[in-house]
PDB file of N, CA and C in Angstrom:
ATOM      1  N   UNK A   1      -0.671 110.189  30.606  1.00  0.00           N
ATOM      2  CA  UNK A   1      -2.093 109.976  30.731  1.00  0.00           C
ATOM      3  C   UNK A   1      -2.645 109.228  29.518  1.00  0.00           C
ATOM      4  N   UNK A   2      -2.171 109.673  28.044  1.00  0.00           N
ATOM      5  CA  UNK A   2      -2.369 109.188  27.461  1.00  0.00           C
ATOM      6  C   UNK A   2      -2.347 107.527  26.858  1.00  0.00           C
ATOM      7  N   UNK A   3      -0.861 106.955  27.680  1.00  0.00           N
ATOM      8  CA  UNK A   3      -0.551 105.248  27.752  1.00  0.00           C
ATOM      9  C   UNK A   3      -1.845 104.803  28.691  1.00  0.00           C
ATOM     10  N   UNK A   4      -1.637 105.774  29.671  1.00  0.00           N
ATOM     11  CA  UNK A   4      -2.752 105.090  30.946  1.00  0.00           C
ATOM     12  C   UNK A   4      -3.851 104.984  30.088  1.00  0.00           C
ATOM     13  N   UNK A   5      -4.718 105.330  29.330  1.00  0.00           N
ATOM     14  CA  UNK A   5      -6.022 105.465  28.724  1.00  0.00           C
ATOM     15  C   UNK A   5      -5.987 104.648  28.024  1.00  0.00           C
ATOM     16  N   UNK A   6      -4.823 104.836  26.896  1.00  0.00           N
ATOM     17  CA  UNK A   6      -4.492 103.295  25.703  1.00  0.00           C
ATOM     18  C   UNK A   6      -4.542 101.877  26.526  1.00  0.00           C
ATOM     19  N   UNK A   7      -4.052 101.946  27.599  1.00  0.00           N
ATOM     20  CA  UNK A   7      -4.267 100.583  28.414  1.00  0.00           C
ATOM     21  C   UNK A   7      -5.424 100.119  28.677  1.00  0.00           C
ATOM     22  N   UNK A   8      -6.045 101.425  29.853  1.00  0.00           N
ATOM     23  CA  UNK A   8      -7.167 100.822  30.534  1.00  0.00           C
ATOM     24  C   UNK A   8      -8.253 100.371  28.629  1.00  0.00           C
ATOM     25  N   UNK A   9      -8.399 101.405  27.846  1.00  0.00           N
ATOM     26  CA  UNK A   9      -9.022 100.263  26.746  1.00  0.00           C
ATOM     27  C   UNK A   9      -8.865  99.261  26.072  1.00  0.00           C
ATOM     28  N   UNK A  10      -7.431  99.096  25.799  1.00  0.00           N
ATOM     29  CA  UNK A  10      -7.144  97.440  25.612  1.00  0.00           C
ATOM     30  C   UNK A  10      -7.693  96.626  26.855  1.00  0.00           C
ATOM     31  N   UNK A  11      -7.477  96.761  28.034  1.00  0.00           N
ATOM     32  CA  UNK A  11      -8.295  96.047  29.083  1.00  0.00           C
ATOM     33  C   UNK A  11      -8.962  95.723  29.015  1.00  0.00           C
ATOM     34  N   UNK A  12     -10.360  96.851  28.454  1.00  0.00           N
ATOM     35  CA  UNK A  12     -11.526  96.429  28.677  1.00  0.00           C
ATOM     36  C   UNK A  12     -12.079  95.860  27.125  1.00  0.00           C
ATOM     37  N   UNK A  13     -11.370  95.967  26.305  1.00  0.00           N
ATOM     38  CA  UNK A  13     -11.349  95.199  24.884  1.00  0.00           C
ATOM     39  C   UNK A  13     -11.350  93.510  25.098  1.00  0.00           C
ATOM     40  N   UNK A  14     -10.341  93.599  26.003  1.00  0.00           N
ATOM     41  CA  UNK A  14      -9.983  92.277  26.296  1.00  0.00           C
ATOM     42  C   UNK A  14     -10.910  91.763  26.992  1.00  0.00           C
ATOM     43  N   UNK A  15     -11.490  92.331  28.069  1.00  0.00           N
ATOM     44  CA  UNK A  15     -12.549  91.894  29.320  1.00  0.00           C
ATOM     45  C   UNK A  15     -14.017  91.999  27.976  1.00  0.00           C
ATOM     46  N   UNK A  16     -14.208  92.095  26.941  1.00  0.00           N
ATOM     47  CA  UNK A  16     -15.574  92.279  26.232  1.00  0.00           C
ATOM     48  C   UNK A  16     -15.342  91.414  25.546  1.00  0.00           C
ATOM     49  N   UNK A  17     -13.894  90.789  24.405  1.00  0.00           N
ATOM     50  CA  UNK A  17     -13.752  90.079  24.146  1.00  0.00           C
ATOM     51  C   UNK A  17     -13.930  88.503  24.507  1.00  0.00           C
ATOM     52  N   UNK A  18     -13.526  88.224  25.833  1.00  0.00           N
ATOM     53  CA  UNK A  18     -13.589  87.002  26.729  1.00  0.00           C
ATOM     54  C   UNK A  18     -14.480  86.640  27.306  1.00  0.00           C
ATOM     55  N   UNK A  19     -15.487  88.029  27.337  1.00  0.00           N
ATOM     56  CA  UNK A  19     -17.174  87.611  28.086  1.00  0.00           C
ATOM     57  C   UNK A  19     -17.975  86.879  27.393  1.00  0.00           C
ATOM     58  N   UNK A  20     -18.963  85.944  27.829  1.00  0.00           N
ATOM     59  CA  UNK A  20     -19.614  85.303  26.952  1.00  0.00           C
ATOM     60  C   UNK A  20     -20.946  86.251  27.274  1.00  0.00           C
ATOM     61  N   UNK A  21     -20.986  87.095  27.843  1.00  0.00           N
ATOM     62  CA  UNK A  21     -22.049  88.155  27.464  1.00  0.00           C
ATOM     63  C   UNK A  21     -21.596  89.426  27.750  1.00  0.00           C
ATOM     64  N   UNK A  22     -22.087  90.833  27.046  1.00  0.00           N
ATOM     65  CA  UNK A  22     -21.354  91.847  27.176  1.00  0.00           C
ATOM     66  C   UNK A  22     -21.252  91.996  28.965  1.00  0.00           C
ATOM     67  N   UNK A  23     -20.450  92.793  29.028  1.00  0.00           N
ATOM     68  CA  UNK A  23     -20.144  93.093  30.662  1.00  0.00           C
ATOM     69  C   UNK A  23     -20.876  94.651  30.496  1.00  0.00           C
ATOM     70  N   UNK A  24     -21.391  95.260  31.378  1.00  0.00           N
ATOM     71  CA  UNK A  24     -21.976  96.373  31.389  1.00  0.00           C
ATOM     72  C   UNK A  24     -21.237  97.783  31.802  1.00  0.00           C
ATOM     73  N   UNK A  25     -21.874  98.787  31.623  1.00  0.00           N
ATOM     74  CA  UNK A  25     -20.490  99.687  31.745  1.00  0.00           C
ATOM     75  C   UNK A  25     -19.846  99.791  32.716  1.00  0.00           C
ATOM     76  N   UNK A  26     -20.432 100.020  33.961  1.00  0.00           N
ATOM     77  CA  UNK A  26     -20.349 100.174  35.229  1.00  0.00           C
ATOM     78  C   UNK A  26     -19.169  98.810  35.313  1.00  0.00           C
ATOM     79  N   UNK A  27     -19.592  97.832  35.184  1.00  0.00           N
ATOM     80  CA  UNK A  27     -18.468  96.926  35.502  1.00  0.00           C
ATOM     81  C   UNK A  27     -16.697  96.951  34.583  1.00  0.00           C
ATOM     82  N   UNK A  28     -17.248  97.123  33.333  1.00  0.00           N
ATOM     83  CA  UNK A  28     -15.780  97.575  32.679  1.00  0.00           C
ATOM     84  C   UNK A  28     -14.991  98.744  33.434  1.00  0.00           C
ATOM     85  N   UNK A  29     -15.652  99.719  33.949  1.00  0.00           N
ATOM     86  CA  UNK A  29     -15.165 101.295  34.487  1.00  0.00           C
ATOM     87  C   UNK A  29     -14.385 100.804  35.429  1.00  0.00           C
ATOM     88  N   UNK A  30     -15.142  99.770  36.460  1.00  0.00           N
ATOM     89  CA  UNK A  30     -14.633  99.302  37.695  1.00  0.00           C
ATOM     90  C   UNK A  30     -13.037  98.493  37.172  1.00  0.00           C
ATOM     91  N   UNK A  31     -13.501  97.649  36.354  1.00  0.00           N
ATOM     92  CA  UNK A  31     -12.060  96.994  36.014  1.00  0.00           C
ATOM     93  C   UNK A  31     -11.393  97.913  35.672  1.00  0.00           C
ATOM     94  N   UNK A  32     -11.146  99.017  35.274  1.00  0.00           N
ATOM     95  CA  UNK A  32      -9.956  99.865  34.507  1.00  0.00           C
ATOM     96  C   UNK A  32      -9.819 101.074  35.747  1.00  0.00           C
ATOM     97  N   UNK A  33     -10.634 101.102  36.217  1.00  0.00           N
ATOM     98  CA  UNK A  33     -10.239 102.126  38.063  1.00  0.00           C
ATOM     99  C   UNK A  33     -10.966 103.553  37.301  1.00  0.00           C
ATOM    100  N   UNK A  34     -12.153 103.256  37.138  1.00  0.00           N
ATOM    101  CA  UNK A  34     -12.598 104.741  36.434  1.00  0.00           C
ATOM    102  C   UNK A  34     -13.986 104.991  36.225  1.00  0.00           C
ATOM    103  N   UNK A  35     -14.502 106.033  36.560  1.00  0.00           N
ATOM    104  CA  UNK A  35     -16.308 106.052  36.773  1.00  0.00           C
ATOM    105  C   UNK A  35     -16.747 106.019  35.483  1.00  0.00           C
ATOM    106  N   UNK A  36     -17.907 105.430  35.191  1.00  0.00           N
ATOM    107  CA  UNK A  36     -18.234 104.849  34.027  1.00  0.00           C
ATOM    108  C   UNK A  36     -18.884 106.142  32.937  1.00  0.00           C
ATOM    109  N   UNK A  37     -18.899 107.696  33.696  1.00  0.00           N
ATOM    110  CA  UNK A  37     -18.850 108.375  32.911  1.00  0.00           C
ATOM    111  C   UNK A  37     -17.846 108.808  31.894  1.00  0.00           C
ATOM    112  N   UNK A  38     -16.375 109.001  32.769  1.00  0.00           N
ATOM    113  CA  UNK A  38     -15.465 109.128  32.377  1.00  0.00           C
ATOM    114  C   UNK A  38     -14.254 107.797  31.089  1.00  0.00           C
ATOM    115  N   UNK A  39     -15.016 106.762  31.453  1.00  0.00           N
ATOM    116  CA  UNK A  39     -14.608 105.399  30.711  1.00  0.00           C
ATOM    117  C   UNK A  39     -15.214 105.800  29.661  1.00  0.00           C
ATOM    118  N   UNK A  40     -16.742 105.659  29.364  1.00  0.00           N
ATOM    119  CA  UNK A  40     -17.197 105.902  28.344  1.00  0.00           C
ATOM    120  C   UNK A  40     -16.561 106.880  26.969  1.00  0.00           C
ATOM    121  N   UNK A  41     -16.223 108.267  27.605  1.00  0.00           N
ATOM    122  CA  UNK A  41     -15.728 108.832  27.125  1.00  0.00           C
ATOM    123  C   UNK A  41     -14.648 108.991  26.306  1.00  0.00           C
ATOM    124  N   UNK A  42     -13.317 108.110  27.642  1.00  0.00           N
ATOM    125  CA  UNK A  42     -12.039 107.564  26.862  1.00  0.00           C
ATOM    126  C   UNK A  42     -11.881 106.885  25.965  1.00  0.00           C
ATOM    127  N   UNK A  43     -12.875 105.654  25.920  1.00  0.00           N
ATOM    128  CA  UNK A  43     -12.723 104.551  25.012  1.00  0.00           C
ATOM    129  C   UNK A  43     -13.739 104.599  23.737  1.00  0.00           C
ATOM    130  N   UNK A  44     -14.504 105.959  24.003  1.00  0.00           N
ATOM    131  CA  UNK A  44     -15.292 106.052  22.785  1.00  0.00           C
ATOM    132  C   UNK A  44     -13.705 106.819  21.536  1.00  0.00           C
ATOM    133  N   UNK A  45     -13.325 107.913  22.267  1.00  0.00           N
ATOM    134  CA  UNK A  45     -12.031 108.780  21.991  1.00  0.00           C
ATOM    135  C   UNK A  45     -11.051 107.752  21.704  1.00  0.00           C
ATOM    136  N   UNK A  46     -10.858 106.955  22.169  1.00  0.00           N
ATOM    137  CA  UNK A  46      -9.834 105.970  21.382  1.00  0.00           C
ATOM    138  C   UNK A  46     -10.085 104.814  20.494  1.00  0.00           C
ATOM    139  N   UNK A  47     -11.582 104.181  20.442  1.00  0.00           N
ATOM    140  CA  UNK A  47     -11.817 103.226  19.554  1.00  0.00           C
ATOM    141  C   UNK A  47     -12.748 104.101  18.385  1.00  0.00           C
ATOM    142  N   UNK A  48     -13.155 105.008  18.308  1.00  0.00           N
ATOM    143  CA  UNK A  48     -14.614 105.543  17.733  1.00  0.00           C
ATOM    144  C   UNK A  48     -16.026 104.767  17.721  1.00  0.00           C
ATOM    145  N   UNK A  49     -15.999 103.988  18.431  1.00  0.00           N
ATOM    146  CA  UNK A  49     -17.348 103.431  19.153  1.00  0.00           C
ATOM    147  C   UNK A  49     -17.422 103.457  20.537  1.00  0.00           C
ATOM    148  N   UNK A  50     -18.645 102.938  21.185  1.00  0.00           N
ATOM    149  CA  UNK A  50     -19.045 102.899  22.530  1.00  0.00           C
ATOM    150  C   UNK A  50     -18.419 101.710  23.147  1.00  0.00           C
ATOM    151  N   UNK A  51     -18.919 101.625  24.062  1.00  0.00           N
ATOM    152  CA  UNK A  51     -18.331  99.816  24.713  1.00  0.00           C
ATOM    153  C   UNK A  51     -19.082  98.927  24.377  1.00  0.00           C
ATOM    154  N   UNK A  52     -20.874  99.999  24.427  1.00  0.00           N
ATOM    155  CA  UNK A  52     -21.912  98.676  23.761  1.00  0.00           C
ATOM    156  C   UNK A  52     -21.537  98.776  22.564  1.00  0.00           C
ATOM    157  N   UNK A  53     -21.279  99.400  21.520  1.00  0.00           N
ATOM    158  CA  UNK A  53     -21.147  98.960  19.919  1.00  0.00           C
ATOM    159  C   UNK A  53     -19.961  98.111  19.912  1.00  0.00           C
ATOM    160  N   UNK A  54     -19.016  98.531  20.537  1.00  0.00           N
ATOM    161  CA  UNK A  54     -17.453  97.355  20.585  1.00  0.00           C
ATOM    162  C   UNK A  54     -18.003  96.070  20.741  1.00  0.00           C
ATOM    163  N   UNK A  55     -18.828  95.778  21.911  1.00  0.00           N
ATOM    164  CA  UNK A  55     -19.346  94.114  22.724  1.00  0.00           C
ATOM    165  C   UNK A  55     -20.192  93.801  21.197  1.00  0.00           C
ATOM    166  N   UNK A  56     -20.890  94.914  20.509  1.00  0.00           N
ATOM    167  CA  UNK A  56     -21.852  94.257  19.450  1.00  0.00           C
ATOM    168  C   UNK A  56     -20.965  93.633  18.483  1.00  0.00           C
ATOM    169  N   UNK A  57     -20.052  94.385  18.127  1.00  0.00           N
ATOM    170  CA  UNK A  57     -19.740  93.753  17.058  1.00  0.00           C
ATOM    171  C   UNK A  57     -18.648  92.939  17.517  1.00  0.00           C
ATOM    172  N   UNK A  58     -17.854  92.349  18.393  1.00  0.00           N
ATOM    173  CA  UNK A  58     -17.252  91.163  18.876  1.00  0.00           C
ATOM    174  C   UNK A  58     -18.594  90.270  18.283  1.00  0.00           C
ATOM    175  N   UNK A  59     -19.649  90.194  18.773  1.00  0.00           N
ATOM    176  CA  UNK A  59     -20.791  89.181  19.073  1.00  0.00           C
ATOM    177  C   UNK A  59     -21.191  88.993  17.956  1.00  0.00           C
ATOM    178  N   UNK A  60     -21.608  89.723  16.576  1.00  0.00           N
ATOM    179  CA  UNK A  60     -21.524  89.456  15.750  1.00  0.00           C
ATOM    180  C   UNK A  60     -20.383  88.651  14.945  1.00  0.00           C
ATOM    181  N   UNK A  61     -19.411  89.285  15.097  1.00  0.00           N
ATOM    182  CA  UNK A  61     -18.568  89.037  14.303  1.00  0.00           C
ATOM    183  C   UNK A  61     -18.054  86.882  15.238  1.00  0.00           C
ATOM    184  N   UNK A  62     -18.547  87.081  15.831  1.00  0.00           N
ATOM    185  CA  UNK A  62     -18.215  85.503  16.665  1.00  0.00           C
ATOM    186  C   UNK A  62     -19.645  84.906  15.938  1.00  0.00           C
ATOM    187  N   UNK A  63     -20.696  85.532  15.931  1.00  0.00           N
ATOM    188  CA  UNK A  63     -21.827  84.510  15.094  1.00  0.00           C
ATOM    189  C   UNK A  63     -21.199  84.789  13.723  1.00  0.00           C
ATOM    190  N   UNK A  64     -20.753  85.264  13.041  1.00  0.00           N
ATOM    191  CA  UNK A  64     -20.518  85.157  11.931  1.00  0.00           C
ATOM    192  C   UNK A  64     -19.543  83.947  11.845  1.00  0.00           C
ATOM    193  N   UNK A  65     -18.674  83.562  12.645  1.00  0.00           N
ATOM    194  CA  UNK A  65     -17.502  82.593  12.557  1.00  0.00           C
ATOM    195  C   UNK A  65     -18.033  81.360  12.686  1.00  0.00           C
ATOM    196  N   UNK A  66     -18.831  81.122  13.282  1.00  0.00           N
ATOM    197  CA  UNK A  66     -19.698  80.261  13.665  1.00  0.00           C
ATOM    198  C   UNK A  66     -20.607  79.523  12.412  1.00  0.00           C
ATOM    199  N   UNK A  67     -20.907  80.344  11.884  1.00  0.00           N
ATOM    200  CA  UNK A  67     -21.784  80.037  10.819  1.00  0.00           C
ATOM    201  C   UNK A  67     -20.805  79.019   9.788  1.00  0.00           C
TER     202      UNK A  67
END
């Protein structure tokens, strides 16, 4: 269970990474096969942020490169 979880959040790392705007939760949950209560949860437990703080700081950190 635990690989399964490490995956589905690299997934959706990847799917926040590649968006040119954050993707919302409901839609990340859907990509990884999982209700967006339960996503939230996993990927807060494995990154120590949310999905919106993850998408923030991709977005920052891409205006920062930019500059």
């Amino acid at each position: 269970m635990a690989t399964e979880h490490a995956a589905a959040v690299e997934q959706a790392c990847v799917l926040i990474r590649n968006a040119d705007d954050a993707p919302t939760l409901a839609t990340l949950a859907a990509a990884v096969g999982m209700s967006s209560y339960h996503f939230q949860r996993v990927f807060k437990a494995h990154t120590g942020v949310s999905p919106k703080q993850y998408a923030m700081t991709v977005r920052r950190q891409r205006a920062a490169a930019m500059l």
